[in-house]
C-alpha atoms as a PDB file:
ATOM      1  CA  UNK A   1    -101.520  31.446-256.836  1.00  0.00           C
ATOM      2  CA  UNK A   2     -98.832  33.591-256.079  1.00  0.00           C
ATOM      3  CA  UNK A   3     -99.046  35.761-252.788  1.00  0.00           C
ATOM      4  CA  UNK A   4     -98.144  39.509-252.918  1.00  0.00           C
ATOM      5  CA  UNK A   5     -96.129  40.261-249.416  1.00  0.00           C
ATOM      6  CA  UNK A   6     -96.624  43.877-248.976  1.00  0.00           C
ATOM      7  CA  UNK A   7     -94.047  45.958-246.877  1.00  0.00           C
ATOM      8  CA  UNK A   8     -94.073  48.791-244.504  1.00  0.00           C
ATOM      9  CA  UNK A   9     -92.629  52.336-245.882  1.00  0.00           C
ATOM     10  CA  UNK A  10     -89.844  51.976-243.579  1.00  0.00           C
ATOM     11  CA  UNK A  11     -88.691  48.606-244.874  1.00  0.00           C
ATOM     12  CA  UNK A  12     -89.113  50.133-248.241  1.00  0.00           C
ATOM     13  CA  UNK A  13     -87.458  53.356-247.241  1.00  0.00           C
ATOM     14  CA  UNK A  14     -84.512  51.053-245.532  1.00  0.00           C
ATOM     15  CA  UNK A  15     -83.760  48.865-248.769  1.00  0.00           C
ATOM     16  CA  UNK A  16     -84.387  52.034-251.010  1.00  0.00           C
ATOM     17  CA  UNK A  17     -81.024  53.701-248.575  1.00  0.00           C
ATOM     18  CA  UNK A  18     -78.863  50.363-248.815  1.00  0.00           C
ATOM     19  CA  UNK A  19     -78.993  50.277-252.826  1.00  0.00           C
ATOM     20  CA  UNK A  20     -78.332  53.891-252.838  1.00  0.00           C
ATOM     21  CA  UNK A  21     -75.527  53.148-250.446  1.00  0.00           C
ATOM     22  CA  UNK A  22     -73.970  50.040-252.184  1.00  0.00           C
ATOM     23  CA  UNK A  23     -74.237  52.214-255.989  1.00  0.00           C
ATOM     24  CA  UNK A  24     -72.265  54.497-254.234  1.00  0.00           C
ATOM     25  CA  UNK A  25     -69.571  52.662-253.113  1.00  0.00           C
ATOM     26  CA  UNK A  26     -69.932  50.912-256.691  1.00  0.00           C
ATOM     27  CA  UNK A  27     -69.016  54.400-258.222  1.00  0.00           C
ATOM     28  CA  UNK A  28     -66.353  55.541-255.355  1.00  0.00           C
ATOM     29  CA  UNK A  29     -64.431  52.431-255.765  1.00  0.00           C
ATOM     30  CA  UNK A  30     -64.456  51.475-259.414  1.00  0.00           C
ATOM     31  CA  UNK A  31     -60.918  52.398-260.102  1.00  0.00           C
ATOM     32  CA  UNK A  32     -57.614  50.874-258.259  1.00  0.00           C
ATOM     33  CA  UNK A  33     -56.452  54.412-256.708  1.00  0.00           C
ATOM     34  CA  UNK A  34     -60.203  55.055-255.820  1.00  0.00           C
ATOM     35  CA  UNK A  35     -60.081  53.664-251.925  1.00  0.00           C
ATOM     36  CA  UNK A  36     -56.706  53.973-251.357  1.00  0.00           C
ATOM     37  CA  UNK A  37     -57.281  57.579-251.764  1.00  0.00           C
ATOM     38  CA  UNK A  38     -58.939  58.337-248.969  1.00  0.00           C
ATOM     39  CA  UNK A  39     -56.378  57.362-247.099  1.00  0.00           C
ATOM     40  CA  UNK A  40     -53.253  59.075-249.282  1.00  0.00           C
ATOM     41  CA  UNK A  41     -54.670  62.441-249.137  1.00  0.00           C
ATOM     42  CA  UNK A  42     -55.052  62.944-245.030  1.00  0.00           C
ATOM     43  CA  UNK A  43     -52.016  61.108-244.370  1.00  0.00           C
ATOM     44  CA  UNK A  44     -49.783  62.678-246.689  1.00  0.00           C
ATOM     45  CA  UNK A  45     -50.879  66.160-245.294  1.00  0.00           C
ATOM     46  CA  UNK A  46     -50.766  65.134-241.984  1.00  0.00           C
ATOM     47  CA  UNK A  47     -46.749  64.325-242.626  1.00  0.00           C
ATOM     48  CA  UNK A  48     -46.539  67.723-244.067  1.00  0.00           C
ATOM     49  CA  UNK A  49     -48.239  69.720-241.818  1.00  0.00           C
ATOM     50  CA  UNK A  50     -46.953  67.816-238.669  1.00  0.00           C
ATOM     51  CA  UNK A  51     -43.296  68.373-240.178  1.00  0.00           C
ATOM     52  CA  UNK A  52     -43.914  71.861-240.921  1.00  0.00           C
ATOM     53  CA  UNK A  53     -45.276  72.574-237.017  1.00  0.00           C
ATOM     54  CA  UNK A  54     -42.692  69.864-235.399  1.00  0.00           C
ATOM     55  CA  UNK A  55     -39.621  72.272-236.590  1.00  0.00           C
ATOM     56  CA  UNK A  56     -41.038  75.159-235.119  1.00  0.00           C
ATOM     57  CA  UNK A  57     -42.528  73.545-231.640  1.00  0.00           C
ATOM     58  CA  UNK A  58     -40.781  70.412-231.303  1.00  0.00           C
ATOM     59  CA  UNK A  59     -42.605  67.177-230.739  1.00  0.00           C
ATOM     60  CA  UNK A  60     -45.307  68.331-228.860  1.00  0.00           C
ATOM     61  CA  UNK A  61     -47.977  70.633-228.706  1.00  0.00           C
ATOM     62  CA  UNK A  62     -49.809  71.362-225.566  1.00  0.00           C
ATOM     63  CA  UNK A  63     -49.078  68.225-224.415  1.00  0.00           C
ATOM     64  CA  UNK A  64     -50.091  66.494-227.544  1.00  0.00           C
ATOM     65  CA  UNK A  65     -47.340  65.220-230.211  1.00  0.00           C
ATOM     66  CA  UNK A  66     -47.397  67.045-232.824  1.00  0.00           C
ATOM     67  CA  UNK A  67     -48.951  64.325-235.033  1.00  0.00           C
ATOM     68  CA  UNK A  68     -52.222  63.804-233.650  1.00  0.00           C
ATOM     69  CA  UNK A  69     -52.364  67.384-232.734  1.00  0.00           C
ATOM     70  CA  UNK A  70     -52.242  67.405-236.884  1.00  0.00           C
ATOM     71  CA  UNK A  71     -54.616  64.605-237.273  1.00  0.00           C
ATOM     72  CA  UNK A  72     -57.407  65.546-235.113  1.00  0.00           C
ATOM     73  CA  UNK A  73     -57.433  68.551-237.149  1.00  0.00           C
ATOM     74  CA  UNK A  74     -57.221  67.282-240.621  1.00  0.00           C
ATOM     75  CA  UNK A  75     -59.841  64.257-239.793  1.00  0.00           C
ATOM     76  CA  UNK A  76     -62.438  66.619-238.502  1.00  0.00           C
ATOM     77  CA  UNK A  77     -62.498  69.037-241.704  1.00  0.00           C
ATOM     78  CA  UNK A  78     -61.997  66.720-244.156  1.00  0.00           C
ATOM     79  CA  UNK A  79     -64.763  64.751-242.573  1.00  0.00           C
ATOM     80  CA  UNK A  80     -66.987  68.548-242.967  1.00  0.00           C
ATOM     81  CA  UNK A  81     -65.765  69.323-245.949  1.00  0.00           C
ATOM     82  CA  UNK A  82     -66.723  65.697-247.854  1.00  0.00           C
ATOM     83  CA  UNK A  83     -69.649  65.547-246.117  1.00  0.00           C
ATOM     84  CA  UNK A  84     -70.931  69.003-246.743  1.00  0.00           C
ATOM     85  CA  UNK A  85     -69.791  68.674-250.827  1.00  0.00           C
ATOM     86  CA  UNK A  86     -70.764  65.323-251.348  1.00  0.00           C
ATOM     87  CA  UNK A  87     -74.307  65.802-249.688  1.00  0.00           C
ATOM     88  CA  UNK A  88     -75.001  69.210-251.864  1.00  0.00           C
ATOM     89  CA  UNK A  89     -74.398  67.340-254.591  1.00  0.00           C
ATOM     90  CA  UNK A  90     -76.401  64.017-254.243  1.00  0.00           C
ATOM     91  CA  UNK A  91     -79.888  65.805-255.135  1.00  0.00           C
ATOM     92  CA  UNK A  92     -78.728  66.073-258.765  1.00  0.00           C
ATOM     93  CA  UNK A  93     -76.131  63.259-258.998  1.00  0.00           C
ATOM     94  CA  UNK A  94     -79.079  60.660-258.416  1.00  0.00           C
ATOM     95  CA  UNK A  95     -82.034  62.808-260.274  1.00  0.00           C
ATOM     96  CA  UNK A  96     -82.385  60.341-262.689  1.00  0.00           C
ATOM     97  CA  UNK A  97     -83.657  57.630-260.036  1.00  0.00           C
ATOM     98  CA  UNK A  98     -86.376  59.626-258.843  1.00  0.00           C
ATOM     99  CA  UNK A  99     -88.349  58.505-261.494  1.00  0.00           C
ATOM    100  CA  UNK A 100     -88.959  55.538-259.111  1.00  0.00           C
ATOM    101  CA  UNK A 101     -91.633  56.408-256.778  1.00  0.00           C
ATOM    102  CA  UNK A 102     -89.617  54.762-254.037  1.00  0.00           C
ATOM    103  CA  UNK A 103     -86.627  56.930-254.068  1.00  0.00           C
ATOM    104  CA  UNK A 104     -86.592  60.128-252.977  1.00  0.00           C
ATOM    105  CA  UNK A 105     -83.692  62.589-252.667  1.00  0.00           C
ATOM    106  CA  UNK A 106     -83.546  62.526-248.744  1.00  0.00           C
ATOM    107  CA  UNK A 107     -82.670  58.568-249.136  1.00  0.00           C
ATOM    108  CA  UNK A 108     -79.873  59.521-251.907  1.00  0.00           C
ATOM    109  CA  UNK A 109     -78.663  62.741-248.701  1.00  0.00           C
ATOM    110  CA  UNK A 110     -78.425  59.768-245.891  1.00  0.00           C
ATOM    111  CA  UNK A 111     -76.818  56.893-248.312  1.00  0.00           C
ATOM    112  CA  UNK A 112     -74.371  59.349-249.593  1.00  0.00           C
ATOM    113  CA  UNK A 113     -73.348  61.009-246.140  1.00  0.00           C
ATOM    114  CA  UNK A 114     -73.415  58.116-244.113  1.00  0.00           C
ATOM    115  CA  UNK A 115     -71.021  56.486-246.659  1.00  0.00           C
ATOM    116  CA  UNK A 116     -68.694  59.504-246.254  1.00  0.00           C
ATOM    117  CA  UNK A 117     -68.456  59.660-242.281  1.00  0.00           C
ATOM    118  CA  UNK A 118     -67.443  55.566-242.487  1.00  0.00           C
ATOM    119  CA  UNK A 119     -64.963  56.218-244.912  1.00  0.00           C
ATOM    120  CA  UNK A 120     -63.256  58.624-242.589  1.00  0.00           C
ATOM    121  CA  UNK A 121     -63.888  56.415-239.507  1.00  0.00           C
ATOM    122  CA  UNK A 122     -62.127  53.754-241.716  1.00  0.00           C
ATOM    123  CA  UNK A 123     -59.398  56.023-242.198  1.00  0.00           C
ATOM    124  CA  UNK A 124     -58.831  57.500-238.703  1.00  0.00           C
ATOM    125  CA  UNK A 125     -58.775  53.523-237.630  1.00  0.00           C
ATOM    126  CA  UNK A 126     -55.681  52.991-240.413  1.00  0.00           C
ATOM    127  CA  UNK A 127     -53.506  56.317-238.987  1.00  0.00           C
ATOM    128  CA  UNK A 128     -54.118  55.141-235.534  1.00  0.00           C
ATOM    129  CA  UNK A 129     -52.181  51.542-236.901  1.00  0.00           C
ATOM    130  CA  UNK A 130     -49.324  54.042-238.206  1.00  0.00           C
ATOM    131  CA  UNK A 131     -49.355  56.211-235.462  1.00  0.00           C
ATOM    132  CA  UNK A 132     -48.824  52.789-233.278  1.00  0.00           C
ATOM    133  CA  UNK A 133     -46.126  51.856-235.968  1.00  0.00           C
ATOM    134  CA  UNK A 134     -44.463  55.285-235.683  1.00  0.00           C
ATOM    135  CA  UNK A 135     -44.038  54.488-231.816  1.00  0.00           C
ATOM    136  CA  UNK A 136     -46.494  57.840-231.197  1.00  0.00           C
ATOM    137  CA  UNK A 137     -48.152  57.656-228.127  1.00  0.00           C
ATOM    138  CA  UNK A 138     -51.844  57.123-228.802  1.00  0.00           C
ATOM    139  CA  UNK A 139     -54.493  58.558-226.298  1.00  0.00           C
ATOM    140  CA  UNK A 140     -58.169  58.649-226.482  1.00  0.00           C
ATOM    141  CA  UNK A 141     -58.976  59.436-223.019  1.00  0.00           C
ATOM    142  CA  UNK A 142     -62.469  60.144-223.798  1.00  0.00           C
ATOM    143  CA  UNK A 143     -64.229  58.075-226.589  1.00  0.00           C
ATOM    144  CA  UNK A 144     -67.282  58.733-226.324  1.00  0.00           C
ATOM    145  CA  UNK A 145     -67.065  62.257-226.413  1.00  0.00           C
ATOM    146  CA  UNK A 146     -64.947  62.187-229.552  1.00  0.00           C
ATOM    147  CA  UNK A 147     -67.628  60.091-230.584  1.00  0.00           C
ATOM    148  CA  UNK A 148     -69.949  63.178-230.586  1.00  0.00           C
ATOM    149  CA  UNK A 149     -67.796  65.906-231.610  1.00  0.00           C
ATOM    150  CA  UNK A 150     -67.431  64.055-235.362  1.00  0.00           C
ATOM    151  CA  UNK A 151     -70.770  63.126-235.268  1.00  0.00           C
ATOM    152  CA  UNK A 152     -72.250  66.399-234.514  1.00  0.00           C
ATOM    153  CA  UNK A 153     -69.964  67.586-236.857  1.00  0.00           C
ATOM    154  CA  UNK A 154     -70.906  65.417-239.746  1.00  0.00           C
ATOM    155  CA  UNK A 155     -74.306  66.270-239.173  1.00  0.00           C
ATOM    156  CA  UNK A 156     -74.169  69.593-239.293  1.00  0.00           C
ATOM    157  CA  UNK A 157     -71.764  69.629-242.735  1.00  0.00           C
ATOM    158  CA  UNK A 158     -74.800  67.428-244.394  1.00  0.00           C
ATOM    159  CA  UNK A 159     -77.799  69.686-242.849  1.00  0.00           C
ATOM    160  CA  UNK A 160     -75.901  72.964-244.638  1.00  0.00           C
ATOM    161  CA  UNK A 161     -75.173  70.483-247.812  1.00  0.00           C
ATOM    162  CA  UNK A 162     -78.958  69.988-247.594  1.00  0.00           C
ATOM    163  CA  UNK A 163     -79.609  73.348-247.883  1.00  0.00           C
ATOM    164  CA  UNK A 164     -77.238  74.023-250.622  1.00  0.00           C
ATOM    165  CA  UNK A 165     -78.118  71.077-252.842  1.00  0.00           C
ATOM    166  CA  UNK A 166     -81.889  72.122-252.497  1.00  0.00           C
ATOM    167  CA  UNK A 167     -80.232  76.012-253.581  1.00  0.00           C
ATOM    168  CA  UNK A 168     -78.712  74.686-256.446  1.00  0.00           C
ATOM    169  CA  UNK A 169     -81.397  72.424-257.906  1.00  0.00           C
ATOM    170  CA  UNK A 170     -83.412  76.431-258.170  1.00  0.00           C
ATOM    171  CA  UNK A 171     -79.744  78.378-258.822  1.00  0.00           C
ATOM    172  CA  UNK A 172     -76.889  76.823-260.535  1.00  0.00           C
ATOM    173  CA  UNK A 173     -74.644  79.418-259.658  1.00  0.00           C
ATOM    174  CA  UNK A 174     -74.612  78.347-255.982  1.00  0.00           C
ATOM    175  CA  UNK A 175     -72.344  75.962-256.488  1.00  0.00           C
ATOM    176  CA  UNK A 176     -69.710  78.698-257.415  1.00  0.00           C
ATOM    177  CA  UNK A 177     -70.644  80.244-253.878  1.00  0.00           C
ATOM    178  CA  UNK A 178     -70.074  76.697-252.537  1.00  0.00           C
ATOM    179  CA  UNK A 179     -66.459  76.413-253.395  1.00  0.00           C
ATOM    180  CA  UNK A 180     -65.562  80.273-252.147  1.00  0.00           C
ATOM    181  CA  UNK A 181     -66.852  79.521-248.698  1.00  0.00           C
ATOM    182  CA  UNK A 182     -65.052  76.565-248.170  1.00  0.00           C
ATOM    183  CA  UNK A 183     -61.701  77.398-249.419  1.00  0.00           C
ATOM    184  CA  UNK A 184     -60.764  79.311-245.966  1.00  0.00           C
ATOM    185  CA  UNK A 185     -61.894  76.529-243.614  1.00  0.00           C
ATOM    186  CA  UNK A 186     -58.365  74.799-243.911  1.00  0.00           C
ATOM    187  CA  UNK A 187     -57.321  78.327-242.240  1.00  0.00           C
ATOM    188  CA  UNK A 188     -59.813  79.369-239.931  1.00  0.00           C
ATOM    189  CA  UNK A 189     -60.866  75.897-238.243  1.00  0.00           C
ATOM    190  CA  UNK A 190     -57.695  75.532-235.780  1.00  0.00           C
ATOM    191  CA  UNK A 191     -56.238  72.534-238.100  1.00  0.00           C
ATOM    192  CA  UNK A 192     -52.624  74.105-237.831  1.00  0.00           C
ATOM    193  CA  UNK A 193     -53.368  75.878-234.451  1.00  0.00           C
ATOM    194  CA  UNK A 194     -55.077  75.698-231.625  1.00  0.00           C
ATOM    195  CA  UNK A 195     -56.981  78.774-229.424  1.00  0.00           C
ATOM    196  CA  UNK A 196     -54.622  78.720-226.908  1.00  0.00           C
ATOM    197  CA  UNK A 197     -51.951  79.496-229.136  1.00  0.00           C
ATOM    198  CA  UNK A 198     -53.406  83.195-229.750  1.00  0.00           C
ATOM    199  CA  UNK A 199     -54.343  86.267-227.634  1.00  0.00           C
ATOM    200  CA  UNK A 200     -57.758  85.905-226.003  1.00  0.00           C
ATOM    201  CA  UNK A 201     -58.576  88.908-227.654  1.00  0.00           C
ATOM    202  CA  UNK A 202     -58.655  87.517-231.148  1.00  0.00           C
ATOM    203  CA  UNK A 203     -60.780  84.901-229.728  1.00  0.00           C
ATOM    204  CA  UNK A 204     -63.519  86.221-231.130  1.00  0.00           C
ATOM    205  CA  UNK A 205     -62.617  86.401-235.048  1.00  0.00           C
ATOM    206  CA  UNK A 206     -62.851  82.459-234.727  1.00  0.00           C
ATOM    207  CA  UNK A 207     -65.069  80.888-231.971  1.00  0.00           C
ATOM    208  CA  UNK A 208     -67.956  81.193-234.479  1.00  0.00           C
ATOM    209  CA  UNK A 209     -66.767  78.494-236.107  1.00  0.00           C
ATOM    210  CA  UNK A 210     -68.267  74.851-234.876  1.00  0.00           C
ATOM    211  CA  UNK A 211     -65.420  73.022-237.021  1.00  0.00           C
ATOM    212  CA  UNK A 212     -62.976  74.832-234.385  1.00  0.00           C
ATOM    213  CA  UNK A 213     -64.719  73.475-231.559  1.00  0.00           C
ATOM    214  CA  UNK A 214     -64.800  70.242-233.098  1.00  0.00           C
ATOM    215  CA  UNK A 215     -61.871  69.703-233.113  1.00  0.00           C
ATOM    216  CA  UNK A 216     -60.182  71.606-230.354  1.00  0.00           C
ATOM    217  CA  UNK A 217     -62.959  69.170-228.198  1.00  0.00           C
ATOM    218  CA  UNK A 218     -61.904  66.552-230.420  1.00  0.00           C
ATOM    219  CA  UNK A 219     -58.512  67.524-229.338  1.00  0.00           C
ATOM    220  CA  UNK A 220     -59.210  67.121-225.581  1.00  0.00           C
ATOM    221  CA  UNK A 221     -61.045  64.186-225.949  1.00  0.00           C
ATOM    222  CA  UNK A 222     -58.119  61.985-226.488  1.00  0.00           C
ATOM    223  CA  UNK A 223     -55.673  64.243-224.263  1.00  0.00           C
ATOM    224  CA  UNK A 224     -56.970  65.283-221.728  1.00  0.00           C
ATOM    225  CA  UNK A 225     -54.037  67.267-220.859  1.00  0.00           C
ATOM    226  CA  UNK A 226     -54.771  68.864-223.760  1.00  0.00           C
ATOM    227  CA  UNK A 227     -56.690  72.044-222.173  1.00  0.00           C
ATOM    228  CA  UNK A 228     -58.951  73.517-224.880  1.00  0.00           C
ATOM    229  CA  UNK A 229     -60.412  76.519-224.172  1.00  0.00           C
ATOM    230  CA  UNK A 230     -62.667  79.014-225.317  1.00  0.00           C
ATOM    231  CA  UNK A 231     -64.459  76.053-227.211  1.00  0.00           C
ATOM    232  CA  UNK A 232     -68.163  74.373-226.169  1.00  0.00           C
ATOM    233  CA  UNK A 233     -70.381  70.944-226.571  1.00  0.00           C
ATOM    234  CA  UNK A 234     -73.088  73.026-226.029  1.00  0.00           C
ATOM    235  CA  UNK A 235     -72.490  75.468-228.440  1.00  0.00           C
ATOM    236  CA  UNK A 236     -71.404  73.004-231.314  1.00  0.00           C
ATOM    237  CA  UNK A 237     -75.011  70.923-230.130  1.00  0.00           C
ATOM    238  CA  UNK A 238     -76.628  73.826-230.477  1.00  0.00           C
ATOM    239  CA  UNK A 239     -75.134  74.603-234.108  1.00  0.00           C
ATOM    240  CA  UNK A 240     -76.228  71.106-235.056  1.00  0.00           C
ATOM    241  CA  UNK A 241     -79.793  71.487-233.654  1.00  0.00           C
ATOM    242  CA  UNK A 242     -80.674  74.654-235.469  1.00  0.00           C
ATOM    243  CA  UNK A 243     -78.722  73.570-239.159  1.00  0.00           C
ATOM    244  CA  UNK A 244     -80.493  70.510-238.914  1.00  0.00           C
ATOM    245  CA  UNK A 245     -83.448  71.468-238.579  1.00  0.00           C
ATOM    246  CA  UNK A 246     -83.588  74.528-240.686  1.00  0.00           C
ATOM    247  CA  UNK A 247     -82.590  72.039-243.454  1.00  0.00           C
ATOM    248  CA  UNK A 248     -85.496  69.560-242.881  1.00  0.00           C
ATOM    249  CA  UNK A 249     -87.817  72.665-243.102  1.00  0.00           C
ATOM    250  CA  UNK A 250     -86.386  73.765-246.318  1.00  0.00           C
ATOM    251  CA  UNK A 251     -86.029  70.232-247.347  1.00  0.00           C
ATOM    252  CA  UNK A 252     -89.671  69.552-246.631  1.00  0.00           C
ATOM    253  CA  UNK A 253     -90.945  72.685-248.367  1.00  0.00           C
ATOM    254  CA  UNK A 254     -89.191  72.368-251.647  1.00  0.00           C
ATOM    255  CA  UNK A 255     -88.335  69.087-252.818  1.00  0.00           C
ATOM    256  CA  UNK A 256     -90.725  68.389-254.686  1.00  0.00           C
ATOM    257  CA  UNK A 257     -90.199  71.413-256.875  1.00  0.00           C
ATOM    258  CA  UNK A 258     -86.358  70.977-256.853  1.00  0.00           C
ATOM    259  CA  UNK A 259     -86.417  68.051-258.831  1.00  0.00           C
ATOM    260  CA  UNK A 260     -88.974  68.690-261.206  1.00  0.00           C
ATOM    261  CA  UNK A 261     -86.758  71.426-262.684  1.00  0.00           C
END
């Protein structure tokens, strides 16, 4: 007679999260150009923009060469930006699974996410090999606290994607919203500059923003010559905190309803 092994939620919950996260790689890697992407895009910017900055700086910048200055900066908001889209959208990019009692959108949020932060970890590990190449000087004089800053990053860009994939499950239009918030980030998150390259005055129209002290912390992490200031860990901790758990309460409230519509 056969025996019937029954498991704990959290085994279920565990295996439920791997599938999700092996379907997704499945999907994100199907085609040739697919991984090699991720990889393409940041570097290829990274050239630009470092080539654009070099000729009016030089090599360095605040200590920094002018190519990890670059990449610290592109890393961290492509790392929020991915994060943030790709966890909005995984509510209704899985809806059809949740027809299995097992699967629930929160597992589809966490595969989905998690799959994006070690694709740019992956990435970061391949520029530091060109960087190396190149003959750059590579620093990371503080790992563990670069550690944080992306993943206190991450996790705040997929607590807001929370909340806007619940949004959008109720209002379609959200996703229009979506796209006109993020458009400025590239601008306003200290990718091509950093505070100390502006009056302290005008401090003010940007310290709001945790992706700036991401990676202006990010930034001194690795240099610690480097000198950020007017940036925080506590302040980008706090950010994290209160998105994160805002979104579970929203999360908690409505998701049921949001994919029964």
């Amino acid at each position: 007679m056969a025996t019937v092994t029954k498991r704990s939620r959290l085994a279920v919950w565990k295996d439920v999260i791997f599938a999700l996260f092996v379907r997704e790689i499945r999907s994100r890697f199907s085609d040739k150009i697919g991984i090699s992407w991720a990889l393409i895009e940041p570097v290829s910017f990274i050239f630009l923009l470092s080539f654009i900055r070099g000729r009016l700086n030089g090599g360095e910048i605040h200590t920094m060469p002018t190519f990890a200055f670059m990449m610290y900066g592109m890393l961290l908001v492509q790392l929020f930006l991915t994060a943030f889209s790709s966890s909005s959208n995984a509510i209704s990019k899985n809806k059809s699974l949740y027809a299995f009692r097992q699967v629930q959108p929160i597992s589809s949020i966490i595969a989905i996410s998690f799959f994006e932060l070690l694709v740019k970890l992956g990435v970061a590990l391949c520029i530091y090999v060109i960087m190396y190449l190149m003959g750059i000087d590579i620093r990371v004089d503080n790992p563990l606290m670069l550690l944080v800053c992306a993943v206190l990053l991450w996790l705040t860009a997929v607590s807001i994607g929370l909340v806007f994939g619940v949004m959008k499950c109720f209002v379609k239009e959200v996703g229009k919203v979506q796209g006109v918030l993020t458009r400025p980030l590239f601008f306003i998150s200290g990718v091509f500059f950093s505070l100390q390259d502006m009056p302290k005055e005008y401090w003010k129209y940007f310290d709001w923003n945790p992706i700036l002290h991401a990676i202006e912390l990010s930034r001194q992490s690795a240099y610690n010559s480097f000198g950020a200031k007017g940036v925080s860990i506590n302040f980008l901790l706090m950010i994290t905190l209160i998105t994160f758990t805002f979104s579970l309460s929203i999360y908690h409230a409505s998701w049921k309803r949001a994919i029964s519509r």
